[in-house]
ModelCIF file with pLDDT and N, C-alpha, C, O atoms, coordinates in Angstrom:
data_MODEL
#
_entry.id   MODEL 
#
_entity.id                         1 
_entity.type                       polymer 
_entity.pdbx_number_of_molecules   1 
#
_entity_poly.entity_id                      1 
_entity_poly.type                           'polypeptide(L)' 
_entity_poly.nstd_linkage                   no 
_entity_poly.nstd_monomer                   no 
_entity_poly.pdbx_seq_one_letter_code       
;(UNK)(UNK)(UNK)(UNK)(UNK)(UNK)(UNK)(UNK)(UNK)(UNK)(UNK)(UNK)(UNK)(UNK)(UNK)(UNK)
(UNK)(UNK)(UNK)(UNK)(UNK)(UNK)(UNK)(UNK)(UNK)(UNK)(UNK)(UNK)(UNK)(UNK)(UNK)(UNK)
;
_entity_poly.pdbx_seq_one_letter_code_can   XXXXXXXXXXXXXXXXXXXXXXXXXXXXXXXX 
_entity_poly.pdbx_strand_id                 A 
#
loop_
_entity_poly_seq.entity_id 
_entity_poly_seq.num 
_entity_poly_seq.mon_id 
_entity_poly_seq.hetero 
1 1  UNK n 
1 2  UNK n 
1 3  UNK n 
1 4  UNK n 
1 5  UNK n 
1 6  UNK n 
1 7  UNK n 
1 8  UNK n 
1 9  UNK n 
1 10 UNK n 
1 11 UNK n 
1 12 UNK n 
1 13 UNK n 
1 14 UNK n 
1 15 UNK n 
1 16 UNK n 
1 17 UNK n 
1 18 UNK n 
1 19 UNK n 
1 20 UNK n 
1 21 UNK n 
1 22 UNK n 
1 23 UNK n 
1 24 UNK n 
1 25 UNK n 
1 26 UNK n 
1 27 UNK n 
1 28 UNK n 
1 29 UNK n 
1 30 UNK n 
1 31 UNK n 
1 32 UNK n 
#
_struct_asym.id          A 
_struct_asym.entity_id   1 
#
loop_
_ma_qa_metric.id 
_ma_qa_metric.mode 
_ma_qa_metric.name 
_ma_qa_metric.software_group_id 
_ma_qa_metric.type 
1 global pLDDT . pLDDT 
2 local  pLDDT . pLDDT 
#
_ma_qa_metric_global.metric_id      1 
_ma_qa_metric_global.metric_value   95.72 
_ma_qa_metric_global.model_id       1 
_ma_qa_metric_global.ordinal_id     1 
#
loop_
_ma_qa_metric_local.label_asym_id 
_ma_qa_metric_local.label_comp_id 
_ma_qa_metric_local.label_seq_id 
_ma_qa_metric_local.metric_id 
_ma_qa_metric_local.metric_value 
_ma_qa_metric_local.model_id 
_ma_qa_metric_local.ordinal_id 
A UNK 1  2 98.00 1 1  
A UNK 2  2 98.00 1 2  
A UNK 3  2 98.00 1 3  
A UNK 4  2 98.00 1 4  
A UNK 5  2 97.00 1 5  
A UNK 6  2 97.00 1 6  
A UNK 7  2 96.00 1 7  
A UNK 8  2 97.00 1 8  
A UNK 9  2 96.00 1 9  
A UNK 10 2 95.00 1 10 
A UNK 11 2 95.00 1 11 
A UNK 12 2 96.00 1 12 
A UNK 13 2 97.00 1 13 
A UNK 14 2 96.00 1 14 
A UNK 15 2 97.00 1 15 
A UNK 16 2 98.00 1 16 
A UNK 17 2 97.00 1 17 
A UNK 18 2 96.00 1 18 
A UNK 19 2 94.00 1 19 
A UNK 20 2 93.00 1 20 
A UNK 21 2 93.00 1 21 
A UNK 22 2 92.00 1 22 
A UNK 23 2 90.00 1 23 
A UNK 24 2 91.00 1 24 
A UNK 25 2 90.00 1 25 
A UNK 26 2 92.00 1 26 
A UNK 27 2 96.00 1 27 
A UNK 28 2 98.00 1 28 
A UNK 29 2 98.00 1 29 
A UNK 30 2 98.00 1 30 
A UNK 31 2 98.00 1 31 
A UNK 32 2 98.00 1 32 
#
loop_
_atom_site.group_PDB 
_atom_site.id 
_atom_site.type_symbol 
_atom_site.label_atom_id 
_atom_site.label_alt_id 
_atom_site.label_comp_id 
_atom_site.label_asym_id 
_atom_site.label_entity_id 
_atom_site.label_seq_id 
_atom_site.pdbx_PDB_ins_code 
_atom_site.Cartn_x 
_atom_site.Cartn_y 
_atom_site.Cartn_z 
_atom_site.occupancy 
_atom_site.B_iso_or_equiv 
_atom_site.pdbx_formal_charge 
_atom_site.auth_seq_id 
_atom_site.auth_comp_id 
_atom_site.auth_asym_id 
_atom_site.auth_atom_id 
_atom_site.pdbx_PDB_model_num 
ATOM 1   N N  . UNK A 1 1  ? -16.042 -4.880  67.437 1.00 98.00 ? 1  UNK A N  1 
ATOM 2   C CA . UNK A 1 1  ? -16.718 -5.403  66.255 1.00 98.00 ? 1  UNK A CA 1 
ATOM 3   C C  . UNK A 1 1  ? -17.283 -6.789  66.555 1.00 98.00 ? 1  UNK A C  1 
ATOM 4   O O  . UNK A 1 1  ? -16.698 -7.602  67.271 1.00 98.00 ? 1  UNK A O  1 
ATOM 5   N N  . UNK A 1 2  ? -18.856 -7.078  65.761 1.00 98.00 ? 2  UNK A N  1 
ATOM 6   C CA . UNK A 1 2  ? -18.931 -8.476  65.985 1.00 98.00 ? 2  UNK A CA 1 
ATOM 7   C C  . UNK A 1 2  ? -18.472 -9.402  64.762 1.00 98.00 ? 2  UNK A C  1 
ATOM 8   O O  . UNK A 1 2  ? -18.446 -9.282  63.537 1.00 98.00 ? 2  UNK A O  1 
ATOM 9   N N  . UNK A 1 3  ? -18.193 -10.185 65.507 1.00 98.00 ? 3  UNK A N  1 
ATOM 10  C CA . UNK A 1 3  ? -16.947 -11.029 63.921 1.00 98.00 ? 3  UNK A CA 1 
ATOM 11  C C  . UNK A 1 3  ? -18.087 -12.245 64.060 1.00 98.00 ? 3  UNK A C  1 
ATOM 12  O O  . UNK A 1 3  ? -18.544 -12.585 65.151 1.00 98.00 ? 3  UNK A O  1 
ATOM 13  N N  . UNK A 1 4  ? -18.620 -13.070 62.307 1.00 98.00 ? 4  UNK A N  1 
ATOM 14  C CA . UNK A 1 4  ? -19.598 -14.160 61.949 1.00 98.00 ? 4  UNK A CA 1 
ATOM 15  C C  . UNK A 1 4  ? -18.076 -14.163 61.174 1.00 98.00 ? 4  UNK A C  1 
ATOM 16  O O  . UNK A 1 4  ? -17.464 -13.264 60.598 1.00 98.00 ? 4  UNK A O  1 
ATOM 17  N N  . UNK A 1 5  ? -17.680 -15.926 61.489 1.00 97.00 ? 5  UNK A N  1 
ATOM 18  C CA . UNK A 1 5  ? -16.674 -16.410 60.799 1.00 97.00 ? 5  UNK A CA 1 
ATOM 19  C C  . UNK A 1 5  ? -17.094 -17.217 60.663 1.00 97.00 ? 5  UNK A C  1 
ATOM 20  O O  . UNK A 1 5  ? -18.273 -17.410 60.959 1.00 97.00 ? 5  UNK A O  1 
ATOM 21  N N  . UNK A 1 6  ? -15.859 -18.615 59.829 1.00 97.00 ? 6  UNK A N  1 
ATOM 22  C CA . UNK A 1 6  ? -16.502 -20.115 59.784 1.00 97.00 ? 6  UNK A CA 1 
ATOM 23  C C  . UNK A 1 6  ? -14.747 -20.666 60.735 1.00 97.00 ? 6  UNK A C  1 
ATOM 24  O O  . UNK A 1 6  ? -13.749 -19.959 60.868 1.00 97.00 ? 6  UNK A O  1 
ATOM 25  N N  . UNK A 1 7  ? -14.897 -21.732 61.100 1.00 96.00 ? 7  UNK A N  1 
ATOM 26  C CA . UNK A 1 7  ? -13.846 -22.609 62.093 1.00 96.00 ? 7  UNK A CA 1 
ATOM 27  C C  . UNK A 1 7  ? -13.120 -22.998 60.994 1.00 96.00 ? 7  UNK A C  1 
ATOM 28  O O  . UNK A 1 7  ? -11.971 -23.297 61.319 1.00 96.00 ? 7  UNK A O  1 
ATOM 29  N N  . UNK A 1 8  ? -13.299 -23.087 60.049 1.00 97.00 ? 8  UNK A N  1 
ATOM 30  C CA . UNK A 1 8  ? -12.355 -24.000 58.840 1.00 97.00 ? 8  UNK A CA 1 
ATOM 31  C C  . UNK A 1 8  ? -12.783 -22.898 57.535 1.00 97.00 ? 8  UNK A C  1 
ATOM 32  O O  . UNK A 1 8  ? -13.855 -22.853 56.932 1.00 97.00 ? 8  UNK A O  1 
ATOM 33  N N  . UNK A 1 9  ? -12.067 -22.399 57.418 1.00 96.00 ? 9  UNK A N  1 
ATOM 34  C CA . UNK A 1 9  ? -12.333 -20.888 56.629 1.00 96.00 ? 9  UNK A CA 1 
ATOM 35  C C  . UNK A 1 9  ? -11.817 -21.589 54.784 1.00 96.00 ? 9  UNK A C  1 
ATOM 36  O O  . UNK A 1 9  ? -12.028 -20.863 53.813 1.00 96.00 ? 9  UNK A O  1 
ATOM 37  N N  . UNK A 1 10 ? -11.437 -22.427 54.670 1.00 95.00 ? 10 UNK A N  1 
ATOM 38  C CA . UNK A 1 10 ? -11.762 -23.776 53.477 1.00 95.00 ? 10 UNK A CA 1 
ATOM 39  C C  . UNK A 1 10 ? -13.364 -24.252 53.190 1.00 95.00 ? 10 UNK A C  1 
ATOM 40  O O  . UNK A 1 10 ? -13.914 -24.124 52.096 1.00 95.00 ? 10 UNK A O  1 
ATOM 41  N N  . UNK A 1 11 ? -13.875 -24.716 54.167 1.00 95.00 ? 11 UNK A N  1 
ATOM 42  C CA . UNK A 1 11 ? -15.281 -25.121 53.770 1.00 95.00 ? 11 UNK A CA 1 
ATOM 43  C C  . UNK A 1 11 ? -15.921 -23.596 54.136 1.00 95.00 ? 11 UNK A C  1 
ATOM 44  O O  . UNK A 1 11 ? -16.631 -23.241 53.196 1.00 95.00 ? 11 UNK A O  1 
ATOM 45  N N  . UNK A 1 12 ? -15.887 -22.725 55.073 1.00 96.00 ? 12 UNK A N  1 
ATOM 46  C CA . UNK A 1 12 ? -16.800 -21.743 55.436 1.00 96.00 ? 12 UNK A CA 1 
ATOM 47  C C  . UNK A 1 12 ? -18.031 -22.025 55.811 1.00 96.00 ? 12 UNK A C  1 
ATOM 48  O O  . UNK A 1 12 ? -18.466 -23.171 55.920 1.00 96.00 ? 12 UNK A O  1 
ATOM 49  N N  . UNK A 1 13 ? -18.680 -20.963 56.037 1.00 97.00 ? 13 UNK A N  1 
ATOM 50  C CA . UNK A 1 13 ? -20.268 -20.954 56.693 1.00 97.00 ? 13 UNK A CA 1 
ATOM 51  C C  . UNK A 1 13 ? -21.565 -20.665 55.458 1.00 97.00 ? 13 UNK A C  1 
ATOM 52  O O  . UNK A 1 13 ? -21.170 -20.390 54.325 1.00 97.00 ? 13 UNK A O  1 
ATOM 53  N N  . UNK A 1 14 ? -22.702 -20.717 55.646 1.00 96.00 ? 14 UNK A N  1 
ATOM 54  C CA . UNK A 1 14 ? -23.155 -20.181 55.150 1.00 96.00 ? 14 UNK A CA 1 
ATOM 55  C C  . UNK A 1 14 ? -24.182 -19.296 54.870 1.00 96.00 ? 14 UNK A C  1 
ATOM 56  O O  . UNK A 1 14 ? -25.160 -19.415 54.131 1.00 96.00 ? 14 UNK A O  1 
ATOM 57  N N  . UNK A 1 15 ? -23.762 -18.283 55.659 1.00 97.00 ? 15 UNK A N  1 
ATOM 58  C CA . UNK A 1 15 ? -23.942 -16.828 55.351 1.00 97.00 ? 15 UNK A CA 1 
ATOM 59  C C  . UNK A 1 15 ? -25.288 -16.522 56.290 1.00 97.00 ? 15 UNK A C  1 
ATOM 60  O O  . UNK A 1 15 ? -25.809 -17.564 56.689 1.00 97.00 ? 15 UNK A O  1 
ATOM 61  N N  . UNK A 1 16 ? -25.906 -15.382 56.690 1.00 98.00 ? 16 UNK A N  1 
ATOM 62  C CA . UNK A 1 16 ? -26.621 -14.440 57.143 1.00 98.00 ? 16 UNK A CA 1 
ATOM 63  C C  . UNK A 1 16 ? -28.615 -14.728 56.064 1.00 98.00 ? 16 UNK A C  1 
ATOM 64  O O  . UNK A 1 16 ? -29.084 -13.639 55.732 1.00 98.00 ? 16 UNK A O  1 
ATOM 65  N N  . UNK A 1 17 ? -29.293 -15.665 55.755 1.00 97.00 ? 17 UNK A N  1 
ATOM 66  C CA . UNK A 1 17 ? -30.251 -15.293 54.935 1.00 97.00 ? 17 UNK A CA 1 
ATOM 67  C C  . UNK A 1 17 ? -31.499 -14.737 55.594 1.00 97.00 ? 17 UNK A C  1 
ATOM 68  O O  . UNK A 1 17 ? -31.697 -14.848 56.804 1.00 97.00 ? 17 UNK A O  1 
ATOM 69  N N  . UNK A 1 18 ? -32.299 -14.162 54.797 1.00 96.00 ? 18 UNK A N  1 
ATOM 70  C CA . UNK A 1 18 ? -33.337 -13.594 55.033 1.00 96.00 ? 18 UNK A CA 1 
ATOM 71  C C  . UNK A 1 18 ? -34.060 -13.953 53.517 1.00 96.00 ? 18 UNK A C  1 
ATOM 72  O O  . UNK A 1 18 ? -33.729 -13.529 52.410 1.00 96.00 ? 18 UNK A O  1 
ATOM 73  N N  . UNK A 1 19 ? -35.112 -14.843 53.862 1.00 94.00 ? 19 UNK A N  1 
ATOM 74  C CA . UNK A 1 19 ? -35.860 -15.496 53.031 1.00 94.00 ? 19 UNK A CA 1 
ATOM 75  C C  . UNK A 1 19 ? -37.298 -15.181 53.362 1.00 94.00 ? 19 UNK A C  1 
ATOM 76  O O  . UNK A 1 19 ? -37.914 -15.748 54.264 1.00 94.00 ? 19 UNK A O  1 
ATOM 77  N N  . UNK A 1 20 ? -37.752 -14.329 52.651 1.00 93.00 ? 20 UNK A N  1 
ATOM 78  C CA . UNK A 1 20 ? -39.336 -14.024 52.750 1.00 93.00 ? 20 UNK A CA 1 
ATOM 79  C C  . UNK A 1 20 ? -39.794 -13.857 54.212 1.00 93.00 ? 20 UNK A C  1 
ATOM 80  O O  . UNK A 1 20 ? -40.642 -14.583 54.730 1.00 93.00 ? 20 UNK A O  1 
ATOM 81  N N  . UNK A 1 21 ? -39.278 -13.021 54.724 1.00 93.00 ? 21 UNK A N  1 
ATOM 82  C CA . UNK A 1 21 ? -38.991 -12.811 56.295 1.00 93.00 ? 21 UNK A CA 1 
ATOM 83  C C  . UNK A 1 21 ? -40.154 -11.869 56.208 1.00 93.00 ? 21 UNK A C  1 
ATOM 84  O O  . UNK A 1 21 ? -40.396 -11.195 55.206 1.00 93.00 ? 21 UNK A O  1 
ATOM 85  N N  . UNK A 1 22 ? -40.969 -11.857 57.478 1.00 92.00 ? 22 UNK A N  1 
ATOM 86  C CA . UNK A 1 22 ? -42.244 -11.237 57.436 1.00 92.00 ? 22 UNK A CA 1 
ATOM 87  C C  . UNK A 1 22 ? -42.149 -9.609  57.842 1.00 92.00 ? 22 UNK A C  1 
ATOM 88  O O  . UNK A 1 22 ? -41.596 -9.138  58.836 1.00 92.00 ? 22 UNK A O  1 
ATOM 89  N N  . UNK A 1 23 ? -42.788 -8.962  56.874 1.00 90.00 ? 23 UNK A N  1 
ATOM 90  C CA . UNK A 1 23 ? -41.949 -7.215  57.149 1.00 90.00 ? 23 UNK A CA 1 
ATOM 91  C C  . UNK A 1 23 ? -42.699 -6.552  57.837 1.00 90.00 ? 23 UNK A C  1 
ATOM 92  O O  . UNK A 1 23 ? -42.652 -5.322  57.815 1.00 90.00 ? 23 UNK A O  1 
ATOM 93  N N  . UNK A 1 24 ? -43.711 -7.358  58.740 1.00 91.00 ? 24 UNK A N  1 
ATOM 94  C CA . UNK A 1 24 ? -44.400 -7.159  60.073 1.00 91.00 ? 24 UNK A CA 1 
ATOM 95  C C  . UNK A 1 24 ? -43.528 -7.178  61.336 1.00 91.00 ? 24 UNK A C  1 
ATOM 96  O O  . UNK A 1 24 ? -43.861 -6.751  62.441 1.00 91.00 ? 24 UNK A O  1 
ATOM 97  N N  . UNK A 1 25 ? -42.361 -7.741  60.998 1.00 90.00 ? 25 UNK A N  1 
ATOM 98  C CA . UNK A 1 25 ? -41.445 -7.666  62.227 1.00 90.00 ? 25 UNK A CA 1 
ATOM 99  C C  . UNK A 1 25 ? -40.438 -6.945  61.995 1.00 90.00 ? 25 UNK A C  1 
ATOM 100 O O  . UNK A 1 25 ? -39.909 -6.973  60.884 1.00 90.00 ? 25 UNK A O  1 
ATOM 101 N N  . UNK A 1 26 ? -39.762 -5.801  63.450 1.00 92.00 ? 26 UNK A N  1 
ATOM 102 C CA . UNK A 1 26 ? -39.052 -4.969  63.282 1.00 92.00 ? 26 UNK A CA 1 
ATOM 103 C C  . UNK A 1 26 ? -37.478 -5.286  62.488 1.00 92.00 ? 26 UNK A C  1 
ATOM 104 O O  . UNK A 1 26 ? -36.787 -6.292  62.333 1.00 92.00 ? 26 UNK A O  1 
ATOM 105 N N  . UNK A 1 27 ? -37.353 -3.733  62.074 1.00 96.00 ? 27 UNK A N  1 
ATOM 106 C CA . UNK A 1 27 ? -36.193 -3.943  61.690 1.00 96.00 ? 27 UNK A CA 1 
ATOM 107 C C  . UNK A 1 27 ? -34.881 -4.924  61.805 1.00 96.00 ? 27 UNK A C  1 
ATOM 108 O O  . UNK A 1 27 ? -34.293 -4.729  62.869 1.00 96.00 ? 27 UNK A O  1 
ATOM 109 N N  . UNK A 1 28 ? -34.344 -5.812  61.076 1.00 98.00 ? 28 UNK A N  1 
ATOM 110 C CA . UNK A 1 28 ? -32.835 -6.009  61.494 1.00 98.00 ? 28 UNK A CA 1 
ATOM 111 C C  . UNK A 1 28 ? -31.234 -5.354  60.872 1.00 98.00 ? 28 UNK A C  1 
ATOM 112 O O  . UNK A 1 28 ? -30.845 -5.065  59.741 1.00 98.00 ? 28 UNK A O  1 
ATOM 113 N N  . UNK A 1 29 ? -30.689 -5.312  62.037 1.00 98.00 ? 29 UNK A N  1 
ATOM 114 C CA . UNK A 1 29 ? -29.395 -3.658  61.974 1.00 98.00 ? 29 UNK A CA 1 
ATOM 115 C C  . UNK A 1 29 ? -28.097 -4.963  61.964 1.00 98.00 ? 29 UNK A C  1 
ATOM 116 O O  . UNK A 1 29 ? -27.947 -5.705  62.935 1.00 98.00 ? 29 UNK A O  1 
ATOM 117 N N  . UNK A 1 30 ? -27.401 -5.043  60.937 1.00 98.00 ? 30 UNK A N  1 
ATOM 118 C CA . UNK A 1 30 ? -26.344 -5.901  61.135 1.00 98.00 ? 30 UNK A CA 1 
ATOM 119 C C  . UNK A 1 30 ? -25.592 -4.493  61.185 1.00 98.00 ? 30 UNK A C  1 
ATOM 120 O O  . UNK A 1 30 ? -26.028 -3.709  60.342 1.00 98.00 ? 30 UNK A O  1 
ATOM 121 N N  . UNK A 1 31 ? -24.514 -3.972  62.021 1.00 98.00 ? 31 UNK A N  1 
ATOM 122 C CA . UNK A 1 31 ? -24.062 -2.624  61.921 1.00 98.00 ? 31 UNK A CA 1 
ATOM 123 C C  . UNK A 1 31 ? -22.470 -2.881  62.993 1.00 98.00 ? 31 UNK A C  1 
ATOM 124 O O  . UNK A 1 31 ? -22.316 -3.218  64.167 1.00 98.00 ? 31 UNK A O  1 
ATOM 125 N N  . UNK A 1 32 ? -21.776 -2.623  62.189 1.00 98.00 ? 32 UNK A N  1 
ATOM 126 C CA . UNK A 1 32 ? -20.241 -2.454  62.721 1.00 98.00 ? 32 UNK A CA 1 
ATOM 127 C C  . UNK A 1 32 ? -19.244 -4.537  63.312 1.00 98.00 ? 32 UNK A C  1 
ATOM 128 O O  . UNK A 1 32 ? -18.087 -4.571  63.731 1.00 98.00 ? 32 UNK A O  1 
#
């Protein structure tokens, strides 16, 4: 599995976004 954690799991990370991402470019597979 790929593990996205934060080092201090109190403050955490913040997060994976996709903001008006151009849908001219291929797919993205976050998967397992």
């Amino acid at each position: 599995t790929i593990i996205f954690a934060a080092a201090d799991t109190t403050l955490g990370w913040r997060g994976i976004r996709f903001y008006n991402t151009l849908s001219t470019n291929d797919s993205s597979k976050i998967s397992y």
